[in-house]
PDB file of N, CA and C in Angstrom:
ATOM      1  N   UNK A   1      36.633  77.271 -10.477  1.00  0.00           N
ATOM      2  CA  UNK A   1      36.016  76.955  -9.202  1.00  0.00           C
ATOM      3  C   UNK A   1      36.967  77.381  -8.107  1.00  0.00           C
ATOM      4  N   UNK A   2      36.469  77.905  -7.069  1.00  0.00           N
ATOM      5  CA  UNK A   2      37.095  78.611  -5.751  1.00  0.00           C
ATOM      6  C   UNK A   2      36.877  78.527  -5.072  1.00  0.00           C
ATOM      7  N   UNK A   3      37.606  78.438  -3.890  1.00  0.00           N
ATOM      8  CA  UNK A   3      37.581  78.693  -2.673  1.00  0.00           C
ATOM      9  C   UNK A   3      36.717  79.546  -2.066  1.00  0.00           C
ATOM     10  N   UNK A   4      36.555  80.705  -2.899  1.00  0.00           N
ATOM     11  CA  UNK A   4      35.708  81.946  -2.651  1.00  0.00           C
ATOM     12  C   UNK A   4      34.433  82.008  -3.035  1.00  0.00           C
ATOM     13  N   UNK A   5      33.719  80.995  -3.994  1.00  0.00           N
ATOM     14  CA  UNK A   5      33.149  80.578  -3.980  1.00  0.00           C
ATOM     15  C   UNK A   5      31.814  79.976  -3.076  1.00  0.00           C
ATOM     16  N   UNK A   6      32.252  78.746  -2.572  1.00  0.00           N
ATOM     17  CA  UNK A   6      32.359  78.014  -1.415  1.00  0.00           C
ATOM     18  C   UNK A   6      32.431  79.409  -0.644  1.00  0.00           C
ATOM     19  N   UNK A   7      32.773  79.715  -0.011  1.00  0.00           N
ATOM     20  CA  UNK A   7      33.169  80.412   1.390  1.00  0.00           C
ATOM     21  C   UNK A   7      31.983  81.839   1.016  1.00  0.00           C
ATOM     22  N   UNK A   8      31.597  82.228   0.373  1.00  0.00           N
ATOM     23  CA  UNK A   8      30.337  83.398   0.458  1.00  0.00           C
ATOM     24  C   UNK A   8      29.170  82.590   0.204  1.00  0.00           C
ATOM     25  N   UNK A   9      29.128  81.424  -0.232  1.00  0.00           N
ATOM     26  CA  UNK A   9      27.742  80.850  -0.103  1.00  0.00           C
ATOM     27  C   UNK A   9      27.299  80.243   1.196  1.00  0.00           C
ATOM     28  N   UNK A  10      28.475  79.635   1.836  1.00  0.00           N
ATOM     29  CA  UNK A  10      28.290  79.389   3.416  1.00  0.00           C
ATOM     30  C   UNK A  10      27.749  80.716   4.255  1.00  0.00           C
ATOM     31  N   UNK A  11      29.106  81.606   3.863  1.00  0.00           N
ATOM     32  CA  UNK A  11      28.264  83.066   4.879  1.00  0.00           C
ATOM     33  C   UNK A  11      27.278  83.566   4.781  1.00  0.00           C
ATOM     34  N   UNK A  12      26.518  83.496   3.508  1.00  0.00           N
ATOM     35  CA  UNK A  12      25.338  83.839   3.092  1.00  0.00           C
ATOM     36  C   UNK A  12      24.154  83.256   4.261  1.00  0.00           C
ATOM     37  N   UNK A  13      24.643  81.859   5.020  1.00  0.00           N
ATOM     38  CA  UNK A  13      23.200  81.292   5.377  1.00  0.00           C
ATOM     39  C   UNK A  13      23.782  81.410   6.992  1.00  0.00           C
ATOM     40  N   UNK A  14      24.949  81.787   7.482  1.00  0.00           N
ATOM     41  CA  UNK A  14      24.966  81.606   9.209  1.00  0.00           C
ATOM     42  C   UNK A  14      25.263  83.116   9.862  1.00  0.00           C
ATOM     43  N   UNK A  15      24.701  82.514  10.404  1.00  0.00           N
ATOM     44  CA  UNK A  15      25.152  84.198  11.858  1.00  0.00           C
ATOM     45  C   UNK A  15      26.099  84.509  11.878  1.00  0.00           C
ATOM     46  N   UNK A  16      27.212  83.508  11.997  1.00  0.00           N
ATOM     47  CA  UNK A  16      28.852  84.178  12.233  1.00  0.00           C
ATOM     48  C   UNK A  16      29.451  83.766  11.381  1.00  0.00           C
ATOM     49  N   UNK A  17      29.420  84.559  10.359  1.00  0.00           N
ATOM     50  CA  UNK A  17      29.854  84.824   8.806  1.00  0.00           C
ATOM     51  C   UNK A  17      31.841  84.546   9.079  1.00  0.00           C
ATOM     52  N   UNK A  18      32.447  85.465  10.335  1.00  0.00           N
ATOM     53  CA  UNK A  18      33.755  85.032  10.173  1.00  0.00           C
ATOM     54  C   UNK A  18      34.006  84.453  10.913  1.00  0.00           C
ATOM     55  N   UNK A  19      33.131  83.195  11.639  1.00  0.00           N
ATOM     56  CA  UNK A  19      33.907  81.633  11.747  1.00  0.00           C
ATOM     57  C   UNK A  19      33.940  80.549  10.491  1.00  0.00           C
ATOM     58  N   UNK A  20      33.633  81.223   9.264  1.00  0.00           N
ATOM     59  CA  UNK A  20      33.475  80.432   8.118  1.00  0.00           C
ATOM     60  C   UNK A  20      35.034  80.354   7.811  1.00  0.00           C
ATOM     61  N   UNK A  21      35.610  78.828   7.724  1.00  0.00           N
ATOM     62  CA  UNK A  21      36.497  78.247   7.049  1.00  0.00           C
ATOM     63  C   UNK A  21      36.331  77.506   5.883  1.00  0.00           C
ATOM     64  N   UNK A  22      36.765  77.676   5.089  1.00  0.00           N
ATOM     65  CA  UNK A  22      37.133  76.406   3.985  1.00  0.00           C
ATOM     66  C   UNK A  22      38.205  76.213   3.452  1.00  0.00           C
ATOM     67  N   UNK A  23      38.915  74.527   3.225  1.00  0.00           N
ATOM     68  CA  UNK A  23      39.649  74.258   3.041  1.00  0.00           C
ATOM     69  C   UNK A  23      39.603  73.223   1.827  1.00  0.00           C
ATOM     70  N   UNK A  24      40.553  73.489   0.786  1.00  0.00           N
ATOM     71  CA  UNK A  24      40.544  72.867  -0.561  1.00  0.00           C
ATOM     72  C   UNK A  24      41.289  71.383  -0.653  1.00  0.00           C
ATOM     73  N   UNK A  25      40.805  70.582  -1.379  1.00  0.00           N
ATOM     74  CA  UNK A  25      42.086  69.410  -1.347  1.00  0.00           C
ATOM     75  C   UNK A  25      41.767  69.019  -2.428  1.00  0.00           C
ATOM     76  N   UNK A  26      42.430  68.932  -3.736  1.00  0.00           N
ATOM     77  CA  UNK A  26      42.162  68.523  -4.808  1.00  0.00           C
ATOM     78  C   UNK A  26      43.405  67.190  -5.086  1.00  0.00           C
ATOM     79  N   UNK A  27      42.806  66.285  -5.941  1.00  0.00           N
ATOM     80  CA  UNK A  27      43.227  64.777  -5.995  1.00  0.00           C
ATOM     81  C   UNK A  27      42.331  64.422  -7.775  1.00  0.00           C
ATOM     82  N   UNK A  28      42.753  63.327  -8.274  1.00  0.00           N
ATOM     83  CA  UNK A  28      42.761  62.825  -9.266  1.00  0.00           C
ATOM     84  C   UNK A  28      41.431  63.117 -10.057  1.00  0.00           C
ATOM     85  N   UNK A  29      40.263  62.627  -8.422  1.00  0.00           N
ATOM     86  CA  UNK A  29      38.961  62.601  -8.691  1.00  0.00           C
ATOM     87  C   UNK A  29      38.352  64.391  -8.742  1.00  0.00           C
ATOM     88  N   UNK A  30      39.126  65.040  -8.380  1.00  0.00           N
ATOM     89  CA  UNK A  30      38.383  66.352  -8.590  1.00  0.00           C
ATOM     90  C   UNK A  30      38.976  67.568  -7.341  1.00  0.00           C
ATOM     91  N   UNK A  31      38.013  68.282  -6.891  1.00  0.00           N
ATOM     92  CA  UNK A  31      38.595  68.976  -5.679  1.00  0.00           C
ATOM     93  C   UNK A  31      37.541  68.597  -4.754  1.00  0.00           C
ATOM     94  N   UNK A  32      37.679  68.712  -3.119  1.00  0.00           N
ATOM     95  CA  UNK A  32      37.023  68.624  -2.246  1.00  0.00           C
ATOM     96  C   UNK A  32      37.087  69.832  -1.378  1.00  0.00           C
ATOM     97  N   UNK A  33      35.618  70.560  -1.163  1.00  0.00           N
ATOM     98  CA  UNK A  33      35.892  71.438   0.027  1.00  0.00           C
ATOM     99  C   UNK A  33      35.940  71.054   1.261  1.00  0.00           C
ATOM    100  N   UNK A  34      36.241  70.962   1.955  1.00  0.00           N
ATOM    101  CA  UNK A  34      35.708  71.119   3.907  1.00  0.00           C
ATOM    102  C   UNK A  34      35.390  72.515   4.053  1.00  0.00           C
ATOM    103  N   UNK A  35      34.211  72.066   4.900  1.00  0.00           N
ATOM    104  CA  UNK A  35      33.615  74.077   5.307  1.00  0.00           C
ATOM    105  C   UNK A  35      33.717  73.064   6.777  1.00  0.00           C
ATOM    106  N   UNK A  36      34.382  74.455   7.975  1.00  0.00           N
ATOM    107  CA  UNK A  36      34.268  74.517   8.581  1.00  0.00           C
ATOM    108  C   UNK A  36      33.526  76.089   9.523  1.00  0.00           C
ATOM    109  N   UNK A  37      32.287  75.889  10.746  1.00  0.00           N
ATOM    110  CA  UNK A  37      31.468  77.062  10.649  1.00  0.00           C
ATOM    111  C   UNK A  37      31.718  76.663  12.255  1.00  0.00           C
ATOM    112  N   UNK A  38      30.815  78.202  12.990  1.00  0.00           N
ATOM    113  CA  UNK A  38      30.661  77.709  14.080  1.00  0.00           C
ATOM    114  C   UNK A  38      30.192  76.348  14.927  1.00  0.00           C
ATOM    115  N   UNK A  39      29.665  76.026  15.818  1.00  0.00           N
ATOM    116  CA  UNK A  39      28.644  75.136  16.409  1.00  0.00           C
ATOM    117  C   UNK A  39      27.712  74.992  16.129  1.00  0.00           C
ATOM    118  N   UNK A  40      27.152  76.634  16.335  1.00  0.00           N
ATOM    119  CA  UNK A  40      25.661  77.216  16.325  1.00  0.00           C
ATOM    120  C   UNK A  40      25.256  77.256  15.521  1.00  0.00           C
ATOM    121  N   UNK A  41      25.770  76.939  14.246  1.00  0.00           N
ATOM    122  CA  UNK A  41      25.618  77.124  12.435  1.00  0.00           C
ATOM    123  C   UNK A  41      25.377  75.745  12.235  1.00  0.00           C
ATOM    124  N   UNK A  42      26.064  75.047  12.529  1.00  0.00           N
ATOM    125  CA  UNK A  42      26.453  73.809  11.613  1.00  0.00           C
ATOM    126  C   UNK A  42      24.562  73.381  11.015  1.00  0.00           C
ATOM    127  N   UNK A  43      23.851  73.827  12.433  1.00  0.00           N
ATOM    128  CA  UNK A  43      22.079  73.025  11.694  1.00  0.00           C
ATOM    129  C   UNK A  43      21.869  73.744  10.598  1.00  0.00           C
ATOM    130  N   UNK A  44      22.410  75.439  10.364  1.00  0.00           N
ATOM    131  CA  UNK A  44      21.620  76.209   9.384  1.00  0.00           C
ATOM    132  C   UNK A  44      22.443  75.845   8.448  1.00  0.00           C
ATOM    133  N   UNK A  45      23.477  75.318   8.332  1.00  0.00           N
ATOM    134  CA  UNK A  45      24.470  74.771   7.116  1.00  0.00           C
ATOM    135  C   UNK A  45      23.706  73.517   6.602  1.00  0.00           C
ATOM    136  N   UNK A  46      23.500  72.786   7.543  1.00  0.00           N
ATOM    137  CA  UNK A  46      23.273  71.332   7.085  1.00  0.00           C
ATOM    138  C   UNK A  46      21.686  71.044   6.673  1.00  0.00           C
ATOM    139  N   UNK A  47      21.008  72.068   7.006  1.00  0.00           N
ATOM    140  CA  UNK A  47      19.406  72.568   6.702  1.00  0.00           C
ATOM    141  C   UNK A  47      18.263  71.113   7.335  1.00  0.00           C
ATOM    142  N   UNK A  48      17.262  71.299   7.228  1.00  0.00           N
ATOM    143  CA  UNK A  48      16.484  70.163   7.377  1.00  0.00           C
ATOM    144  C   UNK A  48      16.364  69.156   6.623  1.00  0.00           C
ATOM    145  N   UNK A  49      17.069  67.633   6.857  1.00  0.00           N
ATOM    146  CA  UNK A  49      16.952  66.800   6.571  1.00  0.00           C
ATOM    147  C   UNK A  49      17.904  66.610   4.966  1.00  0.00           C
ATOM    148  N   UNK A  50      19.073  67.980   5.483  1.00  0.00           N
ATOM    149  CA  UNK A  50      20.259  68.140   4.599  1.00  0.00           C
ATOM    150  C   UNK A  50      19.876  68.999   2.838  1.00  0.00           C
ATOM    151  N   UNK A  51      18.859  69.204   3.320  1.00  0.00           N
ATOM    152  CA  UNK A  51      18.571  70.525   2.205  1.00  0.00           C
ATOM    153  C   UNK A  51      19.541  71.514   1.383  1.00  0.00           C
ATOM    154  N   UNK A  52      19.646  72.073   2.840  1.00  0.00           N
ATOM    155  CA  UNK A  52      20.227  73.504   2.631  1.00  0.00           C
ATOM    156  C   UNK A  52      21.810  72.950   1.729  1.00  0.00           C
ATOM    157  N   UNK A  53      22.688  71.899   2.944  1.00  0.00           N
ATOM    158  CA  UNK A  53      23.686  71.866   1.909  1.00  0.00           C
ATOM    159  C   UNK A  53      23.559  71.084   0.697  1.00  0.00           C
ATOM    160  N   UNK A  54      22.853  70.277   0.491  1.00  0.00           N
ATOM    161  CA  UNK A  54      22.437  69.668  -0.725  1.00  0.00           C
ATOM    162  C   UNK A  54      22.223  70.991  -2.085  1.00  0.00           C
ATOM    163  N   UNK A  55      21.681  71.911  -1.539  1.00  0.00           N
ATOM    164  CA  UNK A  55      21.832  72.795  -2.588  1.00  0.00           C
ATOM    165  C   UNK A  55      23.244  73.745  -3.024  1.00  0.00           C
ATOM    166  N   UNK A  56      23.491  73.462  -1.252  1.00  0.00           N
ATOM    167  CA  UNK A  56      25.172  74.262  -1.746  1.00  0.00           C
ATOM    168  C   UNK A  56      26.000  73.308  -2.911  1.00  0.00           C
ATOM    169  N   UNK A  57      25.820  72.188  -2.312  1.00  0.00           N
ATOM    170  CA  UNK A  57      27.014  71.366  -3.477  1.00  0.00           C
ATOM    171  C   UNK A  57      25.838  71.360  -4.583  1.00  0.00           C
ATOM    172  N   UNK A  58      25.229  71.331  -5.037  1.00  0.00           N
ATOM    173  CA  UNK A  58      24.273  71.988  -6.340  1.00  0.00           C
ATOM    174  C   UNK A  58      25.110  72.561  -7.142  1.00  0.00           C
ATOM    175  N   UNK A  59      25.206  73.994  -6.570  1.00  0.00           N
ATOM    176  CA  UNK A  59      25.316  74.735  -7.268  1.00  0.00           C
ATOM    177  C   UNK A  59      27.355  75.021  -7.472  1.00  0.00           C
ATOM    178  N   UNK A  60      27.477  74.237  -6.284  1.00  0.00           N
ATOM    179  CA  UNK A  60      28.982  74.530  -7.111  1.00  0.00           C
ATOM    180  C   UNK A  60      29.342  73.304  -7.559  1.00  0.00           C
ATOM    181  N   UNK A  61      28.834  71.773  -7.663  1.00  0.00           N
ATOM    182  CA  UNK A  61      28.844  71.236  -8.600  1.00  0.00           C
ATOM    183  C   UNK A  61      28.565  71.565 -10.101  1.00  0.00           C
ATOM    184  N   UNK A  62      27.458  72.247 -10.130  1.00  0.00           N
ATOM    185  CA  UNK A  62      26.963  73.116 -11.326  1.00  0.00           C
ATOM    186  C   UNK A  62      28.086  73.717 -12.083  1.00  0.00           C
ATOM    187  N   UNK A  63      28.924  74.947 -11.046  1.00  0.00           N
ATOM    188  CA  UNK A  63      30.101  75.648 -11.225  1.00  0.00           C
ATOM    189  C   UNK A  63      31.114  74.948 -11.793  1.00  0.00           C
ATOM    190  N   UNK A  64      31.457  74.239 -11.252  1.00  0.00           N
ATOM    191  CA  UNK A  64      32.830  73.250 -11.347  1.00  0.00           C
ATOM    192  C   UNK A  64      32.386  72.344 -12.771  1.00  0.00           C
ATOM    193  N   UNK A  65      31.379  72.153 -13.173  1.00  0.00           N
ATOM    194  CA  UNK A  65      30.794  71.217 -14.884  1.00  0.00           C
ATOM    195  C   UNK A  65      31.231  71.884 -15.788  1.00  0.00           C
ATOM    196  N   UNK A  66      31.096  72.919 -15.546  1.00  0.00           N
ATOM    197  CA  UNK A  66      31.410  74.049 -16.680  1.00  0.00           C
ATOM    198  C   UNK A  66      32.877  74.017 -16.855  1.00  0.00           C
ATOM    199  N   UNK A  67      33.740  73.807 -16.363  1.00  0.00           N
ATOM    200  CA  UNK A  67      35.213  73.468 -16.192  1.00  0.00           C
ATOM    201  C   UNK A  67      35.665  72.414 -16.347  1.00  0.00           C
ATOM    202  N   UNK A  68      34.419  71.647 -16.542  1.00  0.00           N
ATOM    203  CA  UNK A  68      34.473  69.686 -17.213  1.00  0.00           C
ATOM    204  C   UNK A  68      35.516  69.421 -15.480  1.00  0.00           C
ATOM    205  N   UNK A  69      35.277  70.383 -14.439  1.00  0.00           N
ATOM    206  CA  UNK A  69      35.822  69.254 -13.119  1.00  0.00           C
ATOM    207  C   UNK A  69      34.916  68.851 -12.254  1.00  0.00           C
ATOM    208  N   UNK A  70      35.012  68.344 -11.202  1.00  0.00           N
ATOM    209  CA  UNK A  70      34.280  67.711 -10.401  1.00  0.00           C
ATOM    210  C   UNK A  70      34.584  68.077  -8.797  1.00  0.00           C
ATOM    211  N   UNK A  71      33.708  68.599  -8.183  1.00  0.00           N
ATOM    212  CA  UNK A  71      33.401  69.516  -7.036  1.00  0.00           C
ATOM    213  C   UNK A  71      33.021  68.534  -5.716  1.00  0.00           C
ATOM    214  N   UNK A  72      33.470  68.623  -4.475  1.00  0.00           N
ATOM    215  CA  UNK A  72      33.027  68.380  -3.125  1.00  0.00           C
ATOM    216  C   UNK A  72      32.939  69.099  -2.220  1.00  0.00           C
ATOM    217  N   UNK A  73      31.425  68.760  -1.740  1.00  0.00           N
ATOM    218  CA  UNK A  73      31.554  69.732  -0.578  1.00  0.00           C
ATOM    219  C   UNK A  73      31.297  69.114   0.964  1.00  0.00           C
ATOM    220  N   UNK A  74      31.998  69.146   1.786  1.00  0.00           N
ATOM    221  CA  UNK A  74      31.509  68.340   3.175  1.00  0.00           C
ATOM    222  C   UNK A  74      31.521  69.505   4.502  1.00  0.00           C
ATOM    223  N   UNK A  75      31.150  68.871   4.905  1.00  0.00           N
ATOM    224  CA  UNK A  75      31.072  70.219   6.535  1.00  0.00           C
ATOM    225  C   UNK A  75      31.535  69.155   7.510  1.00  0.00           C
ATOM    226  N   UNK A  76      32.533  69.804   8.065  1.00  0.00           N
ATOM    227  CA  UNK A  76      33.246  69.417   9.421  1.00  0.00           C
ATOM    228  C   UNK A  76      32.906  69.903  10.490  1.00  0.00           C
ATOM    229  N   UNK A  77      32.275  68.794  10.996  1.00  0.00           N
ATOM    230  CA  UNK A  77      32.212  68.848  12.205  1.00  0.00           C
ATOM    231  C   UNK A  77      32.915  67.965  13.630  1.00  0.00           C
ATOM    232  N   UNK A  78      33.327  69.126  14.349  1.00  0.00           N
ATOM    233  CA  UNK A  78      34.271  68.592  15.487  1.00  0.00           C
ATOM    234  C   UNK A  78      33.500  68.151  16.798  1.00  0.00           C
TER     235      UNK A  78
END
């Protein structure tokens, strides 16, 4: 599971592909991403009624099983 990961599935869904940040923090319970995106993104990140990222951590929860670890994904917003 990667960083790189995470970070082309975000660009995949916003306009400004290089304000996409993510940042890793892994701890006992597993790893955690923070995606950080523009302003103007954060709705197409967070989708209607949290869709869109509900499927992001999907699928790299999905990713990360296969490795018997355990995946987070959150979006920061400032």
């Amino acid at each position: 599971m990667s960083v790189e990961l995470v970070q082309h599935l975000v660009e995949l869904l916003v306009a400004e592909p290089e304000a996409v940040t993510v940042e890793e923090q892994k701890d006992r319970d597993g790893s955690t991403y923070f995606v950080r995106v523009s302003p103007n993104d954060v709705g197409k990140v967070i989708g209607k009624n949290g869709r869109v990222i509900q499927a992001v951590r999907f699928v790299v929860s999905a990713v990360s099983s296969k490795n018997r670890q355990k995946a987070f994904v959150k979006v920061v917003t400032d």
